[in-house]
PDB file of N, CA and C in Angstrom:
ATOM      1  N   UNK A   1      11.228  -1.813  19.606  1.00  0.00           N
ATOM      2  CA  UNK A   1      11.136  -1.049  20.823  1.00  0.00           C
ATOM      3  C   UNK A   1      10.187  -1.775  21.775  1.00  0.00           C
ATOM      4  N   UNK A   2      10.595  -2.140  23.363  1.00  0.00           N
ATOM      5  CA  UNK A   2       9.476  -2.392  24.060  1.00  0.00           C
ATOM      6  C   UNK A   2       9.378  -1.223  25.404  1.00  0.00           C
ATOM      7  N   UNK A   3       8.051  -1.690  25.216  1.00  0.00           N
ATOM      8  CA  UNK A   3       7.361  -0.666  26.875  1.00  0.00           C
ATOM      9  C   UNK A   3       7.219  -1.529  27.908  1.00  0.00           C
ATOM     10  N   UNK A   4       6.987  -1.018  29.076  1.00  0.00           N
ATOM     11  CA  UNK A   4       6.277  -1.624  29.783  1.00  0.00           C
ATOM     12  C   UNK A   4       5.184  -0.529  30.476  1.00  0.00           C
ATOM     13  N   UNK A   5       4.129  -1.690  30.761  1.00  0.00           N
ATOM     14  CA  UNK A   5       3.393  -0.993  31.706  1.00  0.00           C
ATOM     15  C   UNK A   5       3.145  -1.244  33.233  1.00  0.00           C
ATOM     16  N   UNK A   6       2.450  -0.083  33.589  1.00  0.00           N
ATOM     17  CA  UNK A   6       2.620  -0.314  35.335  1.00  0.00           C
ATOM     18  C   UNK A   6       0.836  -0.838  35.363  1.00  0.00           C
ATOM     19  N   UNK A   7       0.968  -2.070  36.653  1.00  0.00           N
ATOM     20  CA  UNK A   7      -0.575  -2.749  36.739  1.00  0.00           C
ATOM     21  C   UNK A   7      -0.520  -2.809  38.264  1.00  0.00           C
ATOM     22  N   UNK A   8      -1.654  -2.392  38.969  1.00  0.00           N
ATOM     23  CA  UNK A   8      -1.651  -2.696  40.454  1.00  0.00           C
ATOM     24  C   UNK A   8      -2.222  -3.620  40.712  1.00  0.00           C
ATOM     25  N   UNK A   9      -1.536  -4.650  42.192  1.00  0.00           N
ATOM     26  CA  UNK A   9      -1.971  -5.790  42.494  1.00  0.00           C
ATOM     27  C   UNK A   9      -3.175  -6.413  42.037  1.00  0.00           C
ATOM     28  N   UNK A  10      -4.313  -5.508  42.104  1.00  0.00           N
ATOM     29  CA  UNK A  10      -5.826  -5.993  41.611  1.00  0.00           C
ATOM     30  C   UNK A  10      -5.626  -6.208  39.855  1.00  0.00           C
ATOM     31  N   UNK A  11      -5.510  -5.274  39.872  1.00  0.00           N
ATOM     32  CA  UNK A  11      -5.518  -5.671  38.321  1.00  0.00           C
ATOM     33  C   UNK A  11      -4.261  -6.657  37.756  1.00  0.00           C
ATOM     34  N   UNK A  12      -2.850  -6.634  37.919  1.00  0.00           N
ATOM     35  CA  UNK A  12      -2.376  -7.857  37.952  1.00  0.00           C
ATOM     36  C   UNK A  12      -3.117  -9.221  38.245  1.00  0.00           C
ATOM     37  N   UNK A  13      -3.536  -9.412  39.337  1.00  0.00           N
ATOM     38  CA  UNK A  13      -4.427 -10.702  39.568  1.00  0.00           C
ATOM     39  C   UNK A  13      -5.901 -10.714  38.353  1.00  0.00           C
ATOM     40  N   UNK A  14      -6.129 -10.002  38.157  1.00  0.00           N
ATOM     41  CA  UNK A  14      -7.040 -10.049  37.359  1.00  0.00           C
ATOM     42  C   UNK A  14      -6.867 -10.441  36.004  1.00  0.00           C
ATOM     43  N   UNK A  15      -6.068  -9.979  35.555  1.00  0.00           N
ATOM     44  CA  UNK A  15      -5.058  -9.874  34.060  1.00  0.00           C
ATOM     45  C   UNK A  15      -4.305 -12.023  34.709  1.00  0.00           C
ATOM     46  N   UNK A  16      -4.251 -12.164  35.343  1.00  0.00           N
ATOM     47  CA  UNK A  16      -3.305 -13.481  35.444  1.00  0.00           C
ATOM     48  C   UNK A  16      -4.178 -14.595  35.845  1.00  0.00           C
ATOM     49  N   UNK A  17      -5.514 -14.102  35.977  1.00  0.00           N
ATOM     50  CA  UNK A  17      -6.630 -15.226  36.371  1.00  0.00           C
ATOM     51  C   UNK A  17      -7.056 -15.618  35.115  1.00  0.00           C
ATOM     52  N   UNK A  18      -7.746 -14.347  34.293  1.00  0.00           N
ATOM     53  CA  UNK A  18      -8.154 -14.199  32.742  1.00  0.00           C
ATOM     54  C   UNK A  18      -7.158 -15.126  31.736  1.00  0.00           C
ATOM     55  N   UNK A  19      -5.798 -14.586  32.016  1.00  0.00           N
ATOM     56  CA  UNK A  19      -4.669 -15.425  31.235  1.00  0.00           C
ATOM     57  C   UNK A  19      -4.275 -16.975  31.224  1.00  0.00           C
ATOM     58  N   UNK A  20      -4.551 -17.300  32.857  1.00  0.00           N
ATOM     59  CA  UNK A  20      -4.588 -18.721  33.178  1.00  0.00           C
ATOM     60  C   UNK A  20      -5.930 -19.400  32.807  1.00  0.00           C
ATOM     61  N   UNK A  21      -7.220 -19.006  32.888  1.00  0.00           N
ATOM     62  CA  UNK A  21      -8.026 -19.549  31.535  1.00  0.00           C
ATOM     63  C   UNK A  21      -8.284 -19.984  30.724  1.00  0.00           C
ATOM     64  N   UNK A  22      -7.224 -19.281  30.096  1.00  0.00           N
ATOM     65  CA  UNK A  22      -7.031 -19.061  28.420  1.00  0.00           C
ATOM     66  C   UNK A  22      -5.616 -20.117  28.462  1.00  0.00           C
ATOM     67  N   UNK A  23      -5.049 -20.653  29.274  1.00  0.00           N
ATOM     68  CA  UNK A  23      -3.622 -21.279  28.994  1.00  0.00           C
ATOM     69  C   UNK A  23      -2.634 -20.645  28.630  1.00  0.00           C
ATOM     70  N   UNK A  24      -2.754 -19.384  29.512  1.00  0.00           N
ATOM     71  CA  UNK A  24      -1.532 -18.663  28.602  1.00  0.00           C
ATOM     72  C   UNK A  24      -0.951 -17.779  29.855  1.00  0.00           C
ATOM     73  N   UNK A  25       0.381 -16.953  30.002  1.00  0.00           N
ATOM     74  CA  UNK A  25       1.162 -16.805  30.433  1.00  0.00           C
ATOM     75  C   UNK A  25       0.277 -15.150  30.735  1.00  0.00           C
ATOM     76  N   UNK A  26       0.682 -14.211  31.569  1.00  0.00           N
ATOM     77  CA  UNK A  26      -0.319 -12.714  31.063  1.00  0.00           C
ATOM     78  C   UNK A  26       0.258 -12.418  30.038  1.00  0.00           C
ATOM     79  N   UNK A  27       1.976 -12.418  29.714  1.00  0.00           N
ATOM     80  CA  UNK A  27       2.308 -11.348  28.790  1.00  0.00           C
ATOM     81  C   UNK A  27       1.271 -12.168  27.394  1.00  0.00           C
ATOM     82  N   UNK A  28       1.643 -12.979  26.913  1.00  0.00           N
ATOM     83  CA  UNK A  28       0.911 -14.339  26.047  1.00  0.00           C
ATOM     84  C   UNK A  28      -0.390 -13.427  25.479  1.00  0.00           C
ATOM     85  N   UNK A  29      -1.424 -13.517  26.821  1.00  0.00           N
ATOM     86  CA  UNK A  29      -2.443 -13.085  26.555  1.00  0.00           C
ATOM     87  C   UNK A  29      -2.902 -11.812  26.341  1.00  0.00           C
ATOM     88  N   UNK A  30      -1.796 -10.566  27.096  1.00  0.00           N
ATOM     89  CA  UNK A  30      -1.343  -9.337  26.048  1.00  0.00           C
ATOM     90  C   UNK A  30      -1.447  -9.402  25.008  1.00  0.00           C
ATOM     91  N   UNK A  31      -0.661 -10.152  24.366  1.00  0.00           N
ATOM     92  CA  UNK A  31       0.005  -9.798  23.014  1.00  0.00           C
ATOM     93  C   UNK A  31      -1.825 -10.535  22.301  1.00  0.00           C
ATOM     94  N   UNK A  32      -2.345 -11.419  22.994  1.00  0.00           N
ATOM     95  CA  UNK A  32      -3.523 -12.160  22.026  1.00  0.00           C
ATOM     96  C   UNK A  32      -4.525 -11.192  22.156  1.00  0.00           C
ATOM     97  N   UNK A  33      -4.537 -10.268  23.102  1.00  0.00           N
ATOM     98  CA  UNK A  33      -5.773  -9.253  23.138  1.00  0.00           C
ATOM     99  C   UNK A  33      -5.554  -8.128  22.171  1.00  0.00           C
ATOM    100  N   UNK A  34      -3.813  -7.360  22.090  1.00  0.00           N
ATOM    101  CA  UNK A  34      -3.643  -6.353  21.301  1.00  0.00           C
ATOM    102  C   UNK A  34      -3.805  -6.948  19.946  1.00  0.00           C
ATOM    103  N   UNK A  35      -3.709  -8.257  19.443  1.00  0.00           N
ATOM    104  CA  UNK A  35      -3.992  -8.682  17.856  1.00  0.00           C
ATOM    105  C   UNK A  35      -4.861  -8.499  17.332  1.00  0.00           C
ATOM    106  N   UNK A  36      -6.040  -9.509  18.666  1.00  0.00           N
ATOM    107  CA  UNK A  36      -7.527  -8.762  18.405  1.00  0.00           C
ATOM    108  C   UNK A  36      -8.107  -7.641  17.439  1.00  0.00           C
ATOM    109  N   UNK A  37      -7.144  -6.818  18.432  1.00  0.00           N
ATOM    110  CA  UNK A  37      -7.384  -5.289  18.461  1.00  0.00           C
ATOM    111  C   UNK A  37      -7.307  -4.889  16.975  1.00  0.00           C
ATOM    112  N   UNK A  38      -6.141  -5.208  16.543  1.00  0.00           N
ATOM    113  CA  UNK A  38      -5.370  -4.281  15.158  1.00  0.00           C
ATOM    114  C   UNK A  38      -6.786  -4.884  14.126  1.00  0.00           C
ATOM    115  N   UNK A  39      -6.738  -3.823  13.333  1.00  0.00           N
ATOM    116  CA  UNK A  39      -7.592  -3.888  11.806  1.00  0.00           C
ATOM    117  C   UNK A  39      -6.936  -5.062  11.105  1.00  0.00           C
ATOM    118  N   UNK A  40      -7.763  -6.158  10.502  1.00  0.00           N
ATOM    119  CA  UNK A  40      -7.461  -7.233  10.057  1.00  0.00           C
ATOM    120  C   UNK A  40      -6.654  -6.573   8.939  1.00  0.00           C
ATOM    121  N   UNK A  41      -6.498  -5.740   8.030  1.00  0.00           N
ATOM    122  CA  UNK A  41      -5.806  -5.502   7.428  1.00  0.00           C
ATOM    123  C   UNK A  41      -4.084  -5.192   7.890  1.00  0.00           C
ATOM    124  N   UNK A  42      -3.733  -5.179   8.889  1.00  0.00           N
ATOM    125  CA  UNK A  42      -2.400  -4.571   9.432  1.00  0.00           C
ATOM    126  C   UNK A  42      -2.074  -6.204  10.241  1.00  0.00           C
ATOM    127  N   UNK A  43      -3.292  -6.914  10.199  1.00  0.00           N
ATOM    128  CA  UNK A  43      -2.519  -8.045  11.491  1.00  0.00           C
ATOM    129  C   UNK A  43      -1.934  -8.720  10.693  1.00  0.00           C
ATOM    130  N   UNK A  44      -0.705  -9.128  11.501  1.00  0.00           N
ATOM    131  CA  UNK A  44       0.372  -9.948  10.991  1.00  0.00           C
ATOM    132  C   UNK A  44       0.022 -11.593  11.303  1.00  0.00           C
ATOM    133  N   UNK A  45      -0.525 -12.642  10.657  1.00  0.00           N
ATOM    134  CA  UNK A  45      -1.144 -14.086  10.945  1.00  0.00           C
ATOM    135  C   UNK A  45       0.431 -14.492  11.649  1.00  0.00           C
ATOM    136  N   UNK A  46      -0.112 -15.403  13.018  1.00  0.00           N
ATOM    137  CA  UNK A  46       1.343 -16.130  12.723  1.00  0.00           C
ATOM    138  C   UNK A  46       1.084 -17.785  11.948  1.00  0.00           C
ATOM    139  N   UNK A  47       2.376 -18.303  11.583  1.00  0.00           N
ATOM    140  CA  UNK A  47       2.128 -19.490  10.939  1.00  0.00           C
ATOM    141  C   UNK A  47       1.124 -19.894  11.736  1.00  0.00           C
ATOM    142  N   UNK A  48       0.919 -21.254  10.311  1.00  0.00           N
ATOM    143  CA  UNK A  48      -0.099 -22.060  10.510  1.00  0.00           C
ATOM    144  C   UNK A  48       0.737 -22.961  11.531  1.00  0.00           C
ATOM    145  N   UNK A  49       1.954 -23.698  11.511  1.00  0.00           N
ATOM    146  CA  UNK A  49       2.634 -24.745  12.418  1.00  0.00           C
ATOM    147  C   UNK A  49       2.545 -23.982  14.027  1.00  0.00           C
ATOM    148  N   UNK A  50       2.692 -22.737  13.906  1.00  0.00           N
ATOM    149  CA  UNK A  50       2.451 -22.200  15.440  1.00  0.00           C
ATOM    150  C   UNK A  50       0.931 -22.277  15.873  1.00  0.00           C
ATOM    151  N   UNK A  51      -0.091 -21.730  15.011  1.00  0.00           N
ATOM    152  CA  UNK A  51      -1.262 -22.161  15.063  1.00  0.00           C
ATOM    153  C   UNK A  51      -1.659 -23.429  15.920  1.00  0.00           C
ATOM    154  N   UNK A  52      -1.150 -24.658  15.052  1.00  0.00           N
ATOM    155  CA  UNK A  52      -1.189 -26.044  15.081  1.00  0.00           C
ATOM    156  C   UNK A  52      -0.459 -26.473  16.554  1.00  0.00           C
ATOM    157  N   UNK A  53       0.755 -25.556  17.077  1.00  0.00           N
ATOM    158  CA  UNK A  53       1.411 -26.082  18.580  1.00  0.00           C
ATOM    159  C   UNK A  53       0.259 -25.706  19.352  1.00  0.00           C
ATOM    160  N   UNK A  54      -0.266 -24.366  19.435  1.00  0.00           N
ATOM    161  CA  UNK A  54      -0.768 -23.762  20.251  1.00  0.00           C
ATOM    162  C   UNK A  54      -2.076 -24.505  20.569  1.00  0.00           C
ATOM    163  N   UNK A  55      -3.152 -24.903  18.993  1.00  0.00           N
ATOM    164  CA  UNK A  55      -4.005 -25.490  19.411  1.00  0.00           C
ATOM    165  C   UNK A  55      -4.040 -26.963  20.020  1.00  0.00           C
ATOM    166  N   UNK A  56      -2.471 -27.277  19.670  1.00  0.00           N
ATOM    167  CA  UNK A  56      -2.369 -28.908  20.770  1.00  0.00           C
ATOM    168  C   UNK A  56      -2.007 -28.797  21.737  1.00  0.00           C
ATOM    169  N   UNK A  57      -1.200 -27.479  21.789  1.00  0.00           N
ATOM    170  CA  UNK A  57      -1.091 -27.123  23.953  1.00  0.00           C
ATOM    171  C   UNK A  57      -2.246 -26.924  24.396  1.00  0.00           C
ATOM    172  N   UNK A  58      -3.349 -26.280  23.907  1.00  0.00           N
ATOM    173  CA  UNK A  58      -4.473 -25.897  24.266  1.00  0.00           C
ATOM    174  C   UNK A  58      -5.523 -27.153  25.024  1.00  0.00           C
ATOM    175  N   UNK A  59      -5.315 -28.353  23.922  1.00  0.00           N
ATOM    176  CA  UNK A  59      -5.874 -29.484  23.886  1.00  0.00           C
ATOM    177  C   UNK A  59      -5.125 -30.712  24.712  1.00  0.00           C
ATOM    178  N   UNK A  60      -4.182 -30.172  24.958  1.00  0.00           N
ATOM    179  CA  UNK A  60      -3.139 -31.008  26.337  1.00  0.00           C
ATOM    180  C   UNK A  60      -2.203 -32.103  25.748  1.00  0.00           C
ATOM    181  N   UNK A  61      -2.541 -32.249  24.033  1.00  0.00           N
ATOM    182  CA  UNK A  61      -1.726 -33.021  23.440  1.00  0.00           C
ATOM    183  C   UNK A  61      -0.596 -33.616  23.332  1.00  0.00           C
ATOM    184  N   UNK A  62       0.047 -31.694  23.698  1.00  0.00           N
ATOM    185  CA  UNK A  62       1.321 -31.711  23.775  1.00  0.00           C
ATOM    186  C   UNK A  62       1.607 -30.991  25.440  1.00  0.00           C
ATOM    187  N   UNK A  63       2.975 -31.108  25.766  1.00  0.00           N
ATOM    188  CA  UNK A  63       3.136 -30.584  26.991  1.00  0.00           C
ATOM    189  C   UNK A  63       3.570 -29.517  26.916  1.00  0.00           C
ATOM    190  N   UNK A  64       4.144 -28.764  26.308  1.00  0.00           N
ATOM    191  CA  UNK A  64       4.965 -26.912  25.593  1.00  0.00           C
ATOM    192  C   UNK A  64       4.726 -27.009  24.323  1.00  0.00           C
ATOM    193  N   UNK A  65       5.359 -25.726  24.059  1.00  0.00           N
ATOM    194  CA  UNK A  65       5.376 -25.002  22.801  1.00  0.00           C
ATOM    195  C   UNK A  65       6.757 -24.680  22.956  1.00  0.00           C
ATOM    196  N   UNK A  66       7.525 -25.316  21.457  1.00  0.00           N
ATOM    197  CA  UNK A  66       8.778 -25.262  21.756  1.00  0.00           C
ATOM    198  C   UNK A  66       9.420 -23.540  21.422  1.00  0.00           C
ATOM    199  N   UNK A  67      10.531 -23.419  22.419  1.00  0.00           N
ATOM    200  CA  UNK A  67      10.586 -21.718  22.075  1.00  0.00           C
ATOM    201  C   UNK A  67      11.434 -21.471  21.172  1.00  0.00           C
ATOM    202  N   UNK A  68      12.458 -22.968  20.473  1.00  0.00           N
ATOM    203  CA  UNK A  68      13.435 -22.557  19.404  1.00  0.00           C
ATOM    204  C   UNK A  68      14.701 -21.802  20.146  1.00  0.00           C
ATOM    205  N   UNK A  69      14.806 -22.402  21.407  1.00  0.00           N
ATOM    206  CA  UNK A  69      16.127 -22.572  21.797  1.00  0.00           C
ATOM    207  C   UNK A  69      16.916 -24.065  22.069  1.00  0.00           C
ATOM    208  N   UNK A  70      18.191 -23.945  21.966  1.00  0.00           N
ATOM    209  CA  UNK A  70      18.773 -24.900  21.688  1.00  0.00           C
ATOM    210  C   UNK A  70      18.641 -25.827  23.189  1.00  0.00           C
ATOM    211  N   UNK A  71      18.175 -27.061  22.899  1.00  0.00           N
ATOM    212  CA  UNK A  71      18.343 -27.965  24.263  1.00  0.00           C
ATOM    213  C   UNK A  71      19.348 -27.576  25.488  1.00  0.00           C
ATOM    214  N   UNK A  72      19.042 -28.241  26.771  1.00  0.00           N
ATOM    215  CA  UNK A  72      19.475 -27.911  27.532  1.00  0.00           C
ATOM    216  C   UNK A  72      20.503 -28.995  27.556  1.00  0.00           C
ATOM    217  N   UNK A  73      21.941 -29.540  28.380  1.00  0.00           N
ATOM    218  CA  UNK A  73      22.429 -30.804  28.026  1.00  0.00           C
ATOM    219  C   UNK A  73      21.502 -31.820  28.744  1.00  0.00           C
ATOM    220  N   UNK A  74      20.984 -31.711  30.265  1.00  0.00           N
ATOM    221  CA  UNK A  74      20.278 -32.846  30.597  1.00  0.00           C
ATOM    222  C   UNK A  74      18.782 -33.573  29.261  1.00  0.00           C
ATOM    223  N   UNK A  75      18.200 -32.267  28.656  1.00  0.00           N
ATOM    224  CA  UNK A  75      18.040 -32.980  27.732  1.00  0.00           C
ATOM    225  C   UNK A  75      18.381 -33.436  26.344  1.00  0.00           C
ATOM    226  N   UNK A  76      19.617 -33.153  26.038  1.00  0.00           N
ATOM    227  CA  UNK A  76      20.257 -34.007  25.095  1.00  0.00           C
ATOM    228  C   UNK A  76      20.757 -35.131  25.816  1.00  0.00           C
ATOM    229  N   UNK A  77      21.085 -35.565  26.856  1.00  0.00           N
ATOM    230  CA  UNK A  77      21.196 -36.706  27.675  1.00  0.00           C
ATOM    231  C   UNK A  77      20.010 -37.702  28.088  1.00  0.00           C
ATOM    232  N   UNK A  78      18.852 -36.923  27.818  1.00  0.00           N
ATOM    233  CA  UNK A  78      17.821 -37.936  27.559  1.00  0.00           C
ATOM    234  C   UNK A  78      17.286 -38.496  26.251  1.00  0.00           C
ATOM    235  N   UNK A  79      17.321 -37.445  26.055  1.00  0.00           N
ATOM    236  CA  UNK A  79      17.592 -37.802  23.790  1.00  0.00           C
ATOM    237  C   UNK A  79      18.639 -38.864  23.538  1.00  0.00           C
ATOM    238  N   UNK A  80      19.649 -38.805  24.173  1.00  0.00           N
ATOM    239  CA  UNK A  80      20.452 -40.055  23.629  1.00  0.00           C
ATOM    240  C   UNK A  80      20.618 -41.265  24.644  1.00  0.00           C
ATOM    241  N   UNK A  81      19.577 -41.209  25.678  1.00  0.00           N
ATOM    242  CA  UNK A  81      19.358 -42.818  26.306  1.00  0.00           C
ATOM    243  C   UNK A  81      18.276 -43.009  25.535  1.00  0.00           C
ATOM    244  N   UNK A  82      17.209 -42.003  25.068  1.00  0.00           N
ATOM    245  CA  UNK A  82      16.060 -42.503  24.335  1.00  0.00           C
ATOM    246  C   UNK A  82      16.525 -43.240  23.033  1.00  0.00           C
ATOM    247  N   UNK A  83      17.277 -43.033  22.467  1.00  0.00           N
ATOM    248  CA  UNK A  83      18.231 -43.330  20.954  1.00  0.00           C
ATOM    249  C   UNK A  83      18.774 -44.330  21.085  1.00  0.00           C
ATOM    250  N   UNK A  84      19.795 -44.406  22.849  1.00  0.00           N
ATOM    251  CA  UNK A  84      20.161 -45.851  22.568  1.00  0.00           C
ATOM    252  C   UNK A  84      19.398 -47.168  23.202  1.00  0.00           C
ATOM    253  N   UNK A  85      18.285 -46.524  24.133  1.00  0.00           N
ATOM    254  CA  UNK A  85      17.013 -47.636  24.419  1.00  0.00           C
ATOM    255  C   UNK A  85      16.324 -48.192  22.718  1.00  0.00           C
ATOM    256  N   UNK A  86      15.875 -47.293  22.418  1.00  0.00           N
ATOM    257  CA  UNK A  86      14.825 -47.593  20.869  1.00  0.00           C
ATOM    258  C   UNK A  86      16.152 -48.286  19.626  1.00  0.00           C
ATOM    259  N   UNK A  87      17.636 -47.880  19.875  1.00  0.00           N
ATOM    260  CA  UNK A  87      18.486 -48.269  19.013  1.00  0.00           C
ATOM    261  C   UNK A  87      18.735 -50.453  18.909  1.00  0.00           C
ATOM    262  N   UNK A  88      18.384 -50.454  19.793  1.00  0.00           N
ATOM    263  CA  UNK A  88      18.847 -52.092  20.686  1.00  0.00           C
ATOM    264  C   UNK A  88      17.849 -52.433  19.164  1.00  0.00           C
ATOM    265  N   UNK A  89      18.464 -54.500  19.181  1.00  0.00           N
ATOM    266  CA  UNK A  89      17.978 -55.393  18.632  1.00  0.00           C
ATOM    267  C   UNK A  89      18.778 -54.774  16.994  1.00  0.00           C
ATOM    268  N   UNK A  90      17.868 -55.786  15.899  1.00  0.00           N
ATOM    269  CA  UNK A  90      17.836 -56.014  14.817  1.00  0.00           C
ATOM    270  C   UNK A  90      17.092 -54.981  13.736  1.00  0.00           C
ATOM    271  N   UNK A  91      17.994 -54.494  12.711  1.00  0.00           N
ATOM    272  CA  UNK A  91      16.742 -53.331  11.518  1.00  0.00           C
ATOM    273  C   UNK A  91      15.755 -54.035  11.532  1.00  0.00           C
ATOM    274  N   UNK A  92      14.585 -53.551  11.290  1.00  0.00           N
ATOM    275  CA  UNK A  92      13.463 -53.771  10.422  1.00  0.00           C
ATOM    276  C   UNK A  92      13.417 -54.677   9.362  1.00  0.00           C
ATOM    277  N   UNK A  93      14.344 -54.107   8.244  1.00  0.00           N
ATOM    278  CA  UNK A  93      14.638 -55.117   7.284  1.00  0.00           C
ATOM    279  C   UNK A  93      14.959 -56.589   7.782  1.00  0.00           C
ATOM    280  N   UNK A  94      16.084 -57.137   8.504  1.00  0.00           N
ATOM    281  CA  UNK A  94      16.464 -58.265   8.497  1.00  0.00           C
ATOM    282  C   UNK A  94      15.251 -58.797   9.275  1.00  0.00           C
ATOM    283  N   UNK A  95      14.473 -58.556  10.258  1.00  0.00           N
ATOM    284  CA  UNK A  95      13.328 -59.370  10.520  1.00  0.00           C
ATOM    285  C   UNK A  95      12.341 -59.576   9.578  1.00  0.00           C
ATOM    286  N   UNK A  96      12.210 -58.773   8.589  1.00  0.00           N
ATOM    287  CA  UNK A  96      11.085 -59.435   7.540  1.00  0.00           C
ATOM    288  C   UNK A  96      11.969 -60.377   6.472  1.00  0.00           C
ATOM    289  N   UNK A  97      13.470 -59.744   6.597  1.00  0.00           N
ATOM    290  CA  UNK A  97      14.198 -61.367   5.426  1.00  0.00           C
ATOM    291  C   UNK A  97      13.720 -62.610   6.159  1.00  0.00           C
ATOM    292  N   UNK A  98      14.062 -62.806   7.906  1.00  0.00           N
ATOM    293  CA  UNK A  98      13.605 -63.695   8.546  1.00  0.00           C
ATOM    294  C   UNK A  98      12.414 -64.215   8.525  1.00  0.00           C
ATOM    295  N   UNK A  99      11.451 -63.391   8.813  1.00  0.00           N
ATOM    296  CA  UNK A  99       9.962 -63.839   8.569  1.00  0.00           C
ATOM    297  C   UNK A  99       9.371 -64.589   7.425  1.00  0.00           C
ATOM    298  N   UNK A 100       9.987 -63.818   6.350  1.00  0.00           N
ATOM    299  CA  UNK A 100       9.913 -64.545   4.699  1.00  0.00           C
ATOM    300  C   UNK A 100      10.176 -66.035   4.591  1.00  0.00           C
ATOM    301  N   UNK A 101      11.522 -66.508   5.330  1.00  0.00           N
ATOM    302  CA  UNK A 101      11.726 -67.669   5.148  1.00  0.00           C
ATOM    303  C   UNK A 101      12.283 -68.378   3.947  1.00  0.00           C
ATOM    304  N   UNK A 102      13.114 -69.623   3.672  1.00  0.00           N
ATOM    305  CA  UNK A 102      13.547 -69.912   2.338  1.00  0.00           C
ATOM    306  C   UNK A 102      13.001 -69.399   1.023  1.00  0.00           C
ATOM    307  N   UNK A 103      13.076 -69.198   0.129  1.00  0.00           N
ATOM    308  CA  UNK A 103      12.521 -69.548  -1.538  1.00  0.00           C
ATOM    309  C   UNK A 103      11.727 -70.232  -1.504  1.00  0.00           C
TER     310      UNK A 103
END
């Protein structure tokens, strides 16, 4: 089930200054204040790998947090110039047979 609630201009801006702070979206920072909230016994952890995105978006590492929807085509069209840029030349293997040199 979801709700919504009603926020007036002031407090919207307020709630979206606080949230941009924090790197996070308002609803984002909703949901990180009501977790807070709950008795450690009832809170639900999320993974550790979400953990791990969040604290490298945080840290600028990364540029998003992926949402686990399926690519868009322009970027599967960059995925596969990236594939066939990095694809060019010779395996790995045959340059170290080369490097080795006769017996």
């Amino acid at each position: 089930m979801a709700y919504q609630i009603s926020l007036n201009d002031e407090e919207y801006t307020i709630l979206a200054a606080e949230a941009a702070r924090s790197g996070l979206d308002p609803e984002q920072f909703l949901h990180k204040i009501i977790y807070k909230m709950q008795p450690a016994t009832q809170r639900k952890r999320p993974s550790i790998a979400q953990e791990l995105m969040e604290r490298q978006y945080l840290e600028g590492k990364i540029t998003h947090i992926p949402s686990g929807e399926p690519p868009t085509q322009e970027e599967l069209d960059a995925i596969e110039m990236c594939a066939q840029w990095f694809a060019g030349g010779k395996p790995l293997s045959e340059m170290i047979i080369e490097d080795r040199g006769p017996y």
